[in-house]
PDB file of N, CA and C in Angstrom:
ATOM      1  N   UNK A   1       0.841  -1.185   0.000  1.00  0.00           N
ATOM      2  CA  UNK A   1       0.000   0.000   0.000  1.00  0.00           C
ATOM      3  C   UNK A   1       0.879   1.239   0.000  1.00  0.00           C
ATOM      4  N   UNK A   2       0.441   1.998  -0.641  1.00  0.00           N
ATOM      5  CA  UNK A   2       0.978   3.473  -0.697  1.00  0.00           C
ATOM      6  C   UNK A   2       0.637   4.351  -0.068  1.00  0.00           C
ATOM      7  N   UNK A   3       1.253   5.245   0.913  1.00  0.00           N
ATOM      8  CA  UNK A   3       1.122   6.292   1.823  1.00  0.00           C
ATOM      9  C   UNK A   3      -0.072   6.802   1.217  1.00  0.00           C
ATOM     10  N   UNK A   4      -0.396   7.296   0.201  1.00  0.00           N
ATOM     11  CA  UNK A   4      -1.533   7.810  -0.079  1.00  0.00           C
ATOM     12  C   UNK A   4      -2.988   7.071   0.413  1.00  0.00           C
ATOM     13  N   UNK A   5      -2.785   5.599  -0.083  1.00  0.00           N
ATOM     14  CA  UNK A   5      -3.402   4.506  -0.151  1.00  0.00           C
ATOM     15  C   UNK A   5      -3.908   5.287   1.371  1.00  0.00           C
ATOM     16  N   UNK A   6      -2.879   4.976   2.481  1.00  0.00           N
ATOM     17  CA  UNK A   6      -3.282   4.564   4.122  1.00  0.00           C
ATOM     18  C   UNK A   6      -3.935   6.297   4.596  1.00  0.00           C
ATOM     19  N   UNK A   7      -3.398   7.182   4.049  1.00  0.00           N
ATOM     20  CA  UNK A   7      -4.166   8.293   4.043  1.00  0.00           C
ATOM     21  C   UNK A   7      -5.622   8.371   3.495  1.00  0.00           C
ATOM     22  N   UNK A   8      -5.711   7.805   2.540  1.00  0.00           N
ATOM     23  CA  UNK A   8      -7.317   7.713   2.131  1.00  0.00           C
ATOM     24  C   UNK A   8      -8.012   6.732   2.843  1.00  0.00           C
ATOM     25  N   UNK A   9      -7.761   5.831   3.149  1.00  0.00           N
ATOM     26  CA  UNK A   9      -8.364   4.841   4.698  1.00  0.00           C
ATOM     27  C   UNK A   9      -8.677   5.615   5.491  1.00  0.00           C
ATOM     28  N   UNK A  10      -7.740   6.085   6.119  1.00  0.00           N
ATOM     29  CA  UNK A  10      -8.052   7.243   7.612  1.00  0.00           C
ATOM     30  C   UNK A  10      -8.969   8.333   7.238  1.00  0.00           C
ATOM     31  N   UNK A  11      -9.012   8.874   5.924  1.00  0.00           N
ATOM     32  CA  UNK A  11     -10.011   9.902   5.342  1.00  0.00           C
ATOM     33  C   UNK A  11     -11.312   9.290   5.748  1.00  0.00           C
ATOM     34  N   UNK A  12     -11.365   8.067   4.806  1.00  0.00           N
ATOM     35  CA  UNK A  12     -12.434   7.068   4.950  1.00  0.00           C
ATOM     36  C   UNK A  12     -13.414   6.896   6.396  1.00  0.00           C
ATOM     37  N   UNK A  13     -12.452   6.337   6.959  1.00  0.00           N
ATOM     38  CA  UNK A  13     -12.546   6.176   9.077  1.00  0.00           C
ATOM     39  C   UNK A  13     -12.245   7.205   9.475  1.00  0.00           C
ATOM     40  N   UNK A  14     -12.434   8.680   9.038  1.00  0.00           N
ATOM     41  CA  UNK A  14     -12.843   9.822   9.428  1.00  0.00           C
ATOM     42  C   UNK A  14     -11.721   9.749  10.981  1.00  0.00           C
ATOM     43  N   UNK A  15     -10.577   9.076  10.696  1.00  0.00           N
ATOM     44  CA  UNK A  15      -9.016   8.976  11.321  1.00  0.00           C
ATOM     45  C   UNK A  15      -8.222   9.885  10.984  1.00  0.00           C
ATOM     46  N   UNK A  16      -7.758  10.814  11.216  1.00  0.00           N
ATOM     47  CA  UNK A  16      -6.670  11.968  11.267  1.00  0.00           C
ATOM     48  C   UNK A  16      -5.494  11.330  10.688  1.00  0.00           C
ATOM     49  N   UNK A  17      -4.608  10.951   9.844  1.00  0.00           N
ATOM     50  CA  UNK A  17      -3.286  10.434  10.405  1.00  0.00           C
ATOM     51  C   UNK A  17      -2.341  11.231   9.826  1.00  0.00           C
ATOM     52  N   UNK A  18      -1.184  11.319  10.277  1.00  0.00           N
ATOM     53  CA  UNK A  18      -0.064  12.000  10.278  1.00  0.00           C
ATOM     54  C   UNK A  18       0.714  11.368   8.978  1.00  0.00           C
ATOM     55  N   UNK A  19       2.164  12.400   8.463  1.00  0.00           N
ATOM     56  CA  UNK A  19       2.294  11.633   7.590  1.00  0.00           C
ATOM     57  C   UNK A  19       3.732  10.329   7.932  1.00  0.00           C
ATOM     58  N   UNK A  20       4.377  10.934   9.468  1.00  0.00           N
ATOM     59  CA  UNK A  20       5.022   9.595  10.025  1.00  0.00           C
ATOM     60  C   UNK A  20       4.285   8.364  10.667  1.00  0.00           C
ATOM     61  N   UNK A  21       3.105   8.704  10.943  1.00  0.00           N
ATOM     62  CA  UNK A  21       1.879   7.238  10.916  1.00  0.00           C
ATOM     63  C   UNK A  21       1.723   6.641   9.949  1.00  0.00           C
ATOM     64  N   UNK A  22       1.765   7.418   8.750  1.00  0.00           N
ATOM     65  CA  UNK A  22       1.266   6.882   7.352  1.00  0.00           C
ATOM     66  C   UNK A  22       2.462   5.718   7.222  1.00  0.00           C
ATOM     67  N   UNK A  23       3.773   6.413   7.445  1.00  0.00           N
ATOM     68  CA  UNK A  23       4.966   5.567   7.233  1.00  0.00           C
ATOM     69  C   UNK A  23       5.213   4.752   7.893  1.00  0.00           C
ATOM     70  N   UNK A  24       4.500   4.669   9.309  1.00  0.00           N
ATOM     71  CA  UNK A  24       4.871   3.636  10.284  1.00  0.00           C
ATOM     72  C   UNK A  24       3.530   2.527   9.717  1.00  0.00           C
ATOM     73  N   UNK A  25       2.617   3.097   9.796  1.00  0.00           N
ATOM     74  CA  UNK A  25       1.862   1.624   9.118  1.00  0.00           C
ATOM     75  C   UNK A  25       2.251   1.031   7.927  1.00  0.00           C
ATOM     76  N   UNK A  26       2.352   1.832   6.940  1.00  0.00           N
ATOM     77  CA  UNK A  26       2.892   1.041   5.573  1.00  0.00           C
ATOM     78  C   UNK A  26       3.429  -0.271   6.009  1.00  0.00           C
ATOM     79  N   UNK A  27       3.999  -0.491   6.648  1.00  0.00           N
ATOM     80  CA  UNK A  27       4.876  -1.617   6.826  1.00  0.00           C
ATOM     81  C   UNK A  27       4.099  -2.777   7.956  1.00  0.00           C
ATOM     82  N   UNK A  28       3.335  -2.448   8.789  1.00  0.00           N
ATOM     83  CA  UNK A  28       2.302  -3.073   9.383  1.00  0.00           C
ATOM     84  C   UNK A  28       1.096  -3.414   8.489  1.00  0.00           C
ATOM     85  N   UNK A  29       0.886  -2.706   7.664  1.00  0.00           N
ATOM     86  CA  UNK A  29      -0.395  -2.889   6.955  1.00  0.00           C
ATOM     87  C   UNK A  29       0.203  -4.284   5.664  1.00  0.00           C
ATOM     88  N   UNK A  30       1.162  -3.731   5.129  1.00  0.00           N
ATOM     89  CA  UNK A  30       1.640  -4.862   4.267  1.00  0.00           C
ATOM     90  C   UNK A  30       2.071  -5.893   5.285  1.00  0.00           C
ATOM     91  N   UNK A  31       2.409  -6.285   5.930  1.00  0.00           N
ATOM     92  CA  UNK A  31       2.340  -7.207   6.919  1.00  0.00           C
ATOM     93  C   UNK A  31       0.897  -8.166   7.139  1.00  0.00           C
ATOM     94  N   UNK A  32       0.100  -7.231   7.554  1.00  0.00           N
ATOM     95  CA  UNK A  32      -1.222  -7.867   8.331  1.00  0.00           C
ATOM     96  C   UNK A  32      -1.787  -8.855   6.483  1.00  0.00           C
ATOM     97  N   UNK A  33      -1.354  -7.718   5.472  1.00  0.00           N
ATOM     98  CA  UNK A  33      -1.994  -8.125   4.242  1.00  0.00           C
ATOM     99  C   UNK A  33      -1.128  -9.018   3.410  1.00  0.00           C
ATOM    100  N   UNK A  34      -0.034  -9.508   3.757  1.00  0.00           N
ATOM    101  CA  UNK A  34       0.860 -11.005   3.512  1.00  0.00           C
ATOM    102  C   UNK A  34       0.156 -12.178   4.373  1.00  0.00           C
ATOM    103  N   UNK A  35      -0.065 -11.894   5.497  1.00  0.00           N
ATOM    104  CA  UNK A  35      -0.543 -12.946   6.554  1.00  0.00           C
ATOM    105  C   UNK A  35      -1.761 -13.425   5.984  1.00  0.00           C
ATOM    106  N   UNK A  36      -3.062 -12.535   5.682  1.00  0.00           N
ATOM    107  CA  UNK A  36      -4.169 -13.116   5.216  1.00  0.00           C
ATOM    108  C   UNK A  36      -4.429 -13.188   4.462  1.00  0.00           C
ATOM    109  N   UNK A  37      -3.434 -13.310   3.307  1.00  0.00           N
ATOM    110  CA  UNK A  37      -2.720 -14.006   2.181  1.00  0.00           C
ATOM    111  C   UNK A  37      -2.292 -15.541   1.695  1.00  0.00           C
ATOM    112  N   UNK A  38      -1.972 -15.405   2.596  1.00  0.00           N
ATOM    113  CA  UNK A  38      -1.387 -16.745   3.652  1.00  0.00           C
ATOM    114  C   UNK A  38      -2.269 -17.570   4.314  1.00  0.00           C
ATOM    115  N   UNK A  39      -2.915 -16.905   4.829  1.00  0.00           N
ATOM    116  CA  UNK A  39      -4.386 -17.987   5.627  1.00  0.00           C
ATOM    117  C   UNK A  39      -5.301 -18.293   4.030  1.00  0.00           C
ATOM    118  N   UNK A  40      -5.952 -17.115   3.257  1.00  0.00           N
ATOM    119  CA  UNK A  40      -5.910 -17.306   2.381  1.00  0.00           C
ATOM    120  C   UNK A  40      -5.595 -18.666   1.781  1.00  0.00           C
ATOM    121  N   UNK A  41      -4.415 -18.383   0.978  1.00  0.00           N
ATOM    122  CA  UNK A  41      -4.314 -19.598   0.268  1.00  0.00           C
ATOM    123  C   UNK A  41      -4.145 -21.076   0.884  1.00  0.00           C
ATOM    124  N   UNK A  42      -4.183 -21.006   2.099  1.00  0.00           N
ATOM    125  CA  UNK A  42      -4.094 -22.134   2.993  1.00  0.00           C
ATOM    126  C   UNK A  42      -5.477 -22.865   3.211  1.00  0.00           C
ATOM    127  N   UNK A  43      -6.344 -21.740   3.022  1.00  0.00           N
ATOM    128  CA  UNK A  43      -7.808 -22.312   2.810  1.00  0.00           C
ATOM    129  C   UNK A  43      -8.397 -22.672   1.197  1.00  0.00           C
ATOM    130  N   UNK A  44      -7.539 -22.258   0.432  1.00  0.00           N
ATOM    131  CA  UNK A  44      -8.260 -22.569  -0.841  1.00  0.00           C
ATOM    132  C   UNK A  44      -7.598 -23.568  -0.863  1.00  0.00           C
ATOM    133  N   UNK A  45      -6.220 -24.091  -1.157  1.00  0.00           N
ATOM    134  CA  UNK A  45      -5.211 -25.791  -1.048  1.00  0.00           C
ATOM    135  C   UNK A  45      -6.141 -26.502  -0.815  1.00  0.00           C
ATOM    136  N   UNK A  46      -6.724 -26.487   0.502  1.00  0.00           N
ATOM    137  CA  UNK A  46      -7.438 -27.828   1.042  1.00  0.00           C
ATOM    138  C   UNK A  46      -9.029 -27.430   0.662  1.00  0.00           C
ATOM    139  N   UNK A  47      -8.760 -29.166   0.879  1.00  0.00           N
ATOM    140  CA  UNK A  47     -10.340 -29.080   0.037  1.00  0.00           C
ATOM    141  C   UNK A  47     -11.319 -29.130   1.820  1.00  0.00           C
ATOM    142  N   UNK A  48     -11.725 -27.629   2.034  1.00  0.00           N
ATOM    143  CA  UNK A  48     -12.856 -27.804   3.107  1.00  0.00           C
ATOM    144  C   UNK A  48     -14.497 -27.780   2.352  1.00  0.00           C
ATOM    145  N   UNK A  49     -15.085 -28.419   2.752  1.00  0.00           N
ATOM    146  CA  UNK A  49     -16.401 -28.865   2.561  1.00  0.00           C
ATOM    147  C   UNK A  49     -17.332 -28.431   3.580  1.00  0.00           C
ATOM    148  N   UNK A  50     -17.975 -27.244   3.797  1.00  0.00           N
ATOM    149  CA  UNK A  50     -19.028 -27.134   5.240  1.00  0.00           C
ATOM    150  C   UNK A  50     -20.194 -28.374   4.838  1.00  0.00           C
ATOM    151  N   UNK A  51     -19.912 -29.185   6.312  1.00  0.00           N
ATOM    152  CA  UNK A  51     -21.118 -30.037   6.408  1.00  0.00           C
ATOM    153  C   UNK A  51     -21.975 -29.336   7.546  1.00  0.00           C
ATOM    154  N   UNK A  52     -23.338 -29.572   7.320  1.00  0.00           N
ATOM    155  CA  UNK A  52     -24.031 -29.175   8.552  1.00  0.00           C
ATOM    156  C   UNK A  52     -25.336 -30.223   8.208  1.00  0.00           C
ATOM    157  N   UNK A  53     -26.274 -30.485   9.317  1.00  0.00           N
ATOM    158  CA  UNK A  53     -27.109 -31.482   9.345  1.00  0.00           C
ATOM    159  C   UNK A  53     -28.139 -30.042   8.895  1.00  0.00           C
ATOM    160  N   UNK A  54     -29.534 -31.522   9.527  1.00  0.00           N
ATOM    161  CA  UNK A  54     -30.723 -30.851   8.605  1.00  0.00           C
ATOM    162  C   UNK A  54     -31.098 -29.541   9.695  1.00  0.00           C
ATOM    163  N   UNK A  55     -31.894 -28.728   9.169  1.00  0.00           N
ATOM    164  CA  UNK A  55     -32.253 -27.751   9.527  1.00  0.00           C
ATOM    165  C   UNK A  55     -33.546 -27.448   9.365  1.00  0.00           C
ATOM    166  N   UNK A  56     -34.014 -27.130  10.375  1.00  0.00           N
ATOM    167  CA  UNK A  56     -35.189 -26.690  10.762  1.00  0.00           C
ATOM    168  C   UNK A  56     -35.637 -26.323  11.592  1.00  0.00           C
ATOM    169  N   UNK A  57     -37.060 -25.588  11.879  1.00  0.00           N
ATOM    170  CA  UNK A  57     -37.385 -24.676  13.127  1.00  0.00           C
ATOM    171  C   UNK A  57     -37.763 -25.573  14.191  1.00  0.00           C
ATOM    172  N   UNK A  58     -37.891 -25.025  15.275  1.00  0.00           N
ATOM    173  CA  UNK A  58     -38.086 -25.334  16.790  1.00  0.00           C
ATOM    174  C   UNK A  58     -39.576 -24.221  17.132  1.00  0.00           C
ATOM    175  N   UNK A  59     -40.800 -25.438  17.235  1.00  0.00           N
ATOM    176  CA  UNK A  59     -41.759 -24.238  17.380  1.00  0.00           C
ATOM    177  C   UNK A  59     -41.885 -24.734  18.983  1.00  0.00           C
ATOM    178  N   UNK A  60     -42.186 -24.105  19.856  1.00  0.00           N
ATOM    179  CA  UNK A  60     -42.761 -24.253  21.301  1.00  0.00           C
ATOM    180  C   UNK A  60     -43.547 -23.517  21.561  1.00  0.00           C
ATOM    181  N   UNK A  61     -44.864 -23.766  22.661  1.00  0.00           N
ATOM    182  CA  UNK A  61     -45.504 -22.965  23.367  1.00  0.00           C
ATOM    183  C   UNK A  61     -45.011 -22.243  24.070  1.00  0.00           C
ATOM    184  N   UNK A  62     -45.876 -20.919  23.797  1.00  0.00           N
ATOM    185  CA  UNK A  62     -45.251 -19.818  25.038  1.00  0.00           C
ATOM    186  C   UNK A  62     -45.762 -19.848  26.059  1.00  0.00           C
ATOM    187  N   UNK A  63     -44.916 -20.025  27.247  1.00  0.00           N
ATOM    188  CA  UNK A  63     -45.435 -20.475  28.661  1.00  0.00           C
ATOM    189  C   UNK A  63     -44.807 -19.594  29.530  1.00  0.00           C
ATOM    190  N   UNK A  64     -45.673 -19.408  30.556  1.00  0.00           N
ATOM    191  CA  UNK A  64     -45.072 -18.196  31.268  1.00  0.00           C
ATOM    192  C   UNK A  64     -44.616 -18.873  32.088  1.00  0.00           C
ATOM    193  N   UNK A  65     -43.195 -19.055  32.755  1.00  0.00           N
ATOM    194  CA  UNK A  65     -42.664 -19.971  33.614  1.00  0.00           C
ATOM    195  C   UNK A  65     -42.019 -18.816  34.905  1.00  0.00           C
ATOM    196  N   UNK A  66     -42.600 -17.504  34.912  1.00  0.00           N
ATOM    197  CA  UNK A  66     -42.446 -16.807  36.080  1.00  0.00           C
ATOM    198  C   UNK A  66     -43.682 -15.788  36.002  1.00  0.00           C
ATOM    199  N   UNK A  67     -44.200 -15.692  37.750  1.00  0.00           N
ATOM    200  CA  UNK A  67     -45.270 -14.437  37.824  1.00  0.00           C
ATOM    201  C   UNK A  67     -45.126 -13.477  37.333  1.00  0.00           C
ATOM    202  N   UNK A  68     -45.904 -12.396  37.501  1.00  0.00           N
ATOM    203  CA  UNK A  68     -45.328 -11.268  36.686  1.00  0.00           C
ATOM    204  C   UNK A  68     -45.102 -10.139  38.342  1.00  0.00           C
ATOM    205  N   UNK A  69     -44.118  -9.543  37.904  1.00  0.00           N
ATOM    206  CA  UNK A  69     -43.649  -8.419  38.900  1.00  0.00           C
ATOM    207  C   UNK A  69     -43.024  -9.102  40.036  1.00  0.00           C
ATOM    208  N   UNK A  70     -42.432 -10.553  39.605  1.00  0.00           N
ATOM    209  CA  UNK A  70     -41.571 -11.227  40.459  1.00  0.00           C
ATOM    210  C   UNK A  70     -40.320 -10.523  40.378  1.00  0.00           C
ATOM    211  N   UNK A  71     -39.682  -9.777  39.888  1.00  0.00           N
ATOM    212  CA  UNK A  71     -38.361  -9.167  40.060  1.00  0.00           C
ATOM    213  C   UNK A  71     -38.452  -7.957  39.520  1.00  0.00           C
ATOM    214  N   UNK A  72     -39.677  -7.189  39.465  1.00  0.00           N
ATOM    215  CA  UNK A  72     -39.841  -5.813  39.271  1.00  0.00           C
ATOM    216  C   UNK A  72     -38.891  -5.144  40.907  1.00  0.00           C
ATOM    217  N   UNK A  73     -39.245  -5.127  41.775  1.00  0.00           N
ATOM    218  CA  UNK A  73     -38.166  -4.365  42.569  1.00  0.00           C
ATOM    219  C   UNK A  73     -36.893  -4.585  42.862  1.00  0.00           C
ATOM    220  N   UNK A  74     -36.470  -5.515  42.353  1.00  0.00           N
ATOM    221  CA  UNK A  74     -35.061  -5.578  42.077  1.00  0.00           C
ATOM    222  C   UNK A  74     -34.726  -4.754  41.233  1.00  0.00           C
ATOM    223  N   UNK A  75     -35.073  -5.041  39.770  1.00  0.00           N
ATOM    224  CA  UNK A  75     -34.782  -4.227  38.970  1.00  0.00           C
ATOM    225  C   UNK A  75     -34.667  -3.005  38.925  1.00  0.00           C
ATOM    226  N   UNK A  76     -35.970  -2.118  39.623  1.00  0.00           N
ATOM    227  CA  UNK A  76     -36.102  -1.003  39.720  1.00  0.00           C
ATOM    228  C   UNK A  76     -34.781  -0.460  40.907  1.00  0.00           C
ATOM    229  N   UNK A  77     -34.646  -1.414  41.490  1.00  0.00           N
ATOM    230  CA  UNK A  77     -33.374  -0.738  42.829  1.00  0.00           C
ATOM    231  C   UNK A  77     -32.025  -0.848  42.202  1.00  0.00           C
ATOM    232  N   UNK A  78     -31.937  -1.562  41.034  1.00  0.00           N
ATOM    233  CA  UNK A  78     -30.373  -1.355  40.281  1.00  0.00           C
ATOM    234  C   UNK A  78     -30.666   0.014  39.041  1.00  0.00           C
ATOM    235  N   UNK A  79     -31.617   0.510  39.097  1.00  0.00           N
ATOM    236  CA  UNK A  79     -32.274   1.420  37.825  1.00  0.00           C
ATOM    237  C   UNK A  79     -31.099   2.825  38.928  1.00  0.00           C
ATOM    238  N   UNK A  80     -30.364   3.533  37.805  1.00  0.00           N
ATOM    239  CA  UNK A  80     -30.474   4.782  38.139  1.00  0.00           C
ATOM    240  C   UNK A  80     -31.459   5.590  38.205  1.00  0.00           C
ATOM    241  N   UNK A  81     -32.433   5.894  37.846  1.00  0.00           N
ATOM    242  CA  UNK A  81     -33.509   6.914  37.898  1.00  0.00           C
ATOM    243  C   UNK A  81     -34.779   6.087  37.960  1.00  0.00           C
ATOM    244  N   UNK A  82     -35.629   5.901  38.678  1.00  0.00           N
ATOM    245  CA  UNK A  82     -37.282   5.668  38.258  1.00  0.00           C
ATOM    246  C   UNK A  82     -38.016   6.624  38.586  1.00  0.00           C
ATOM    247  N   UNK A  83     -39.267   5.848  37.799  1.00  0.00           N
ATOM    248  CA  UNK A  83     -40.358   6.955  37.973  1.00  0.00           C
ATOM    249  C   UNK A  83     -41.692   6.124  37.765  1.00  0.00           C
ATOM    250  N   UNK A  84     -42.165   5.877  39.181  1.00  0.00           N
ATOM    251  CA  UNK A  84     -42.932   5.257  39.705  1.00  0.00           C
ATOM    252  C   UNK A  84     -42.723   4.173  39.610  1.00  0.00           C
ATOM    253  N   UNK A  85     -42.995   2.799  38.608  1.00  0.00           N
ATOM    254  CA  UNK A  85     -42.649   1.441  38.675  1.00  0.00           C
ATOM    255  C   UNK A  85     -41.654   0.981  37.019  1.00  0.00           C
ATOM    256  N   UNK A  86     -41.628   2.271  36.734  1.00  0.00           N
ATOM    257  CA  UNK A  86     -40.402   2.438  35.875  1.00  0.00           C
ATOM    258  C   UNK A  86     -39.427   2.819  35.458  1.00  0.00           C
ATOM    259  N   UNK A  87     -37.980   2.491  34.622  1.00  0.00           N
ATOM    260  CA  UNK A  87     -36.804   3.237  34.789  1.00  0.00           C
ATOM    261  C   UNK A  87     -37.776   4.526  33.799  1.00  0.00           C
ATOM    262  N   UNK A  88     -36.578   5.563  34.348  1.00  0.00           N
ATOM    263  CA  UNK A  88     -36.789   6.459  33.796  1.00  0.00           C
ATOM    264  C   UNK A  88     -35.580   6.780  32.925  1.00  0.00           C
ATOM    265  N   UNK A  89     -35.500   7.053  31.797  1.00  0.00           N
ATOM    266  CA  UNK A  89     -34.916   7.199  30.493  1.00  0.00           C
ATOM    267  C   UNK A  89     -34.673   9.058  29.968  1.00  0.00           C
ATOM    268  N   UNK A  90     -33.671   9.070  29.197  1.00  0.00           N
ATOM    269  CA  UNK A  90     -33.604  10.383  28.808  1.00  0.00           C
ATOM    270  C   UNK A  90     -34.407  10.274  27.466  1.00  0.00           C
ATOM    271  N   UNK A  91     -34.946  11.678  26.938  1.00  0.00           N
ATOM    272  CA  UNK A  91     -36.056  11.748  26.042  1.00  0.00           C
ATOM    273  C   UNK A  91     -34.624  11.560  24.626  1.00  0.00           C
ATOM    274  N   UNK A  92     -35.253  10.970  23.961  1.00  0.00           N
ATOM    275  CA  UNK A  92     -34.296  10.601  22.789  1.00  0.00           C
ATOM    276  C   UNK A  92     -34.778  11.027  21.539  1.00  0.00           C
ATOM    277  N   UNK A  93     -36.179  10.996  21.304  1.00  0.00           N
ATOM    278  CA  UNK A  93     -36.576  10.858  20.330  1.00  0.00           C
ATOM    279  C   UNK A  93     -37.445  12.518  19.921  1.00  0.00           C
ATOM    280  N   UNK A  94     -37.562  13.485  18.748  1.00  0.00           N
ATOM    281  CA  UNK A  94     -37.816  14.461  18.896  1.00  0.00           C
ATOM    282  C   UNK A  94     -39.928  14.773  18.234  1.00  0.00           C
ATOM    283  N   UNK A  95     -40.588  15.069  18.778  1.00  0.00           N
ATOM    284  CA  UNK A  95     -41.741  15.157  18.739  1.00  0.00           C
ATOM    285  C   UNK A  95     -42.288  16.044  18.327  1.00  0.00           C
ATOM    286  N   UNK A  96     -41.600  17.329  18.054  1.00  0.00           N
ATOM    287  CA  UNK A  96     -41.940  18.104  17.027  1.00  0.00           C
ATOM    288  C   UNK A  96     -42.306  17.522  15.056  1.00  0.00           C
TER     289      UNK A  96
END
């Protein structure tokens, strides 16, 4: 890769980089991109085959296997803020 190359990445990832970063990766970046090169062709050589069995869904009844408001005050006592029997949340969303 060419200094330019690793400068337009960081443009990209809205990353700042310098132009002795640029030069210090060059040489890390061609590195990382020999290695998975390497894994690469180490996976095409052999012949891998994904096996997987059969597939299909899992339907179950929905069963309620706890009361309800069995761990409502727990919850609410690890909540930073509530408000009445609920967390209370910052407004996020705009309604205008």
């Amino acid at each position: 890769m060419t200094k330019d190359e690793i400068v337009k990445l960081g443009n990209l990832a809205r990353i700042k980089i310098s132009d002795a970063e640029a030069d210090s990766l060059k040489g890390d970046i061609t590195a990382v991109l020999e290695y998975v090169s390497v894994v690469h062709d180490i996976a095409a050589a052999s012949d891998l085959t994904k096996k997987t069995g059969p597939v299909y869904n899992v339907f179950r009844e929905d069963v309620i296997t706890t009361p309800a408001n069995t761990h409502t005050e727990d919850l609410l006592a690890e909540a930073p803020e509530t408000k009445g029997r609920f967390v209370a949340v910052k407004k996020i969303l705009n309604t205008d």
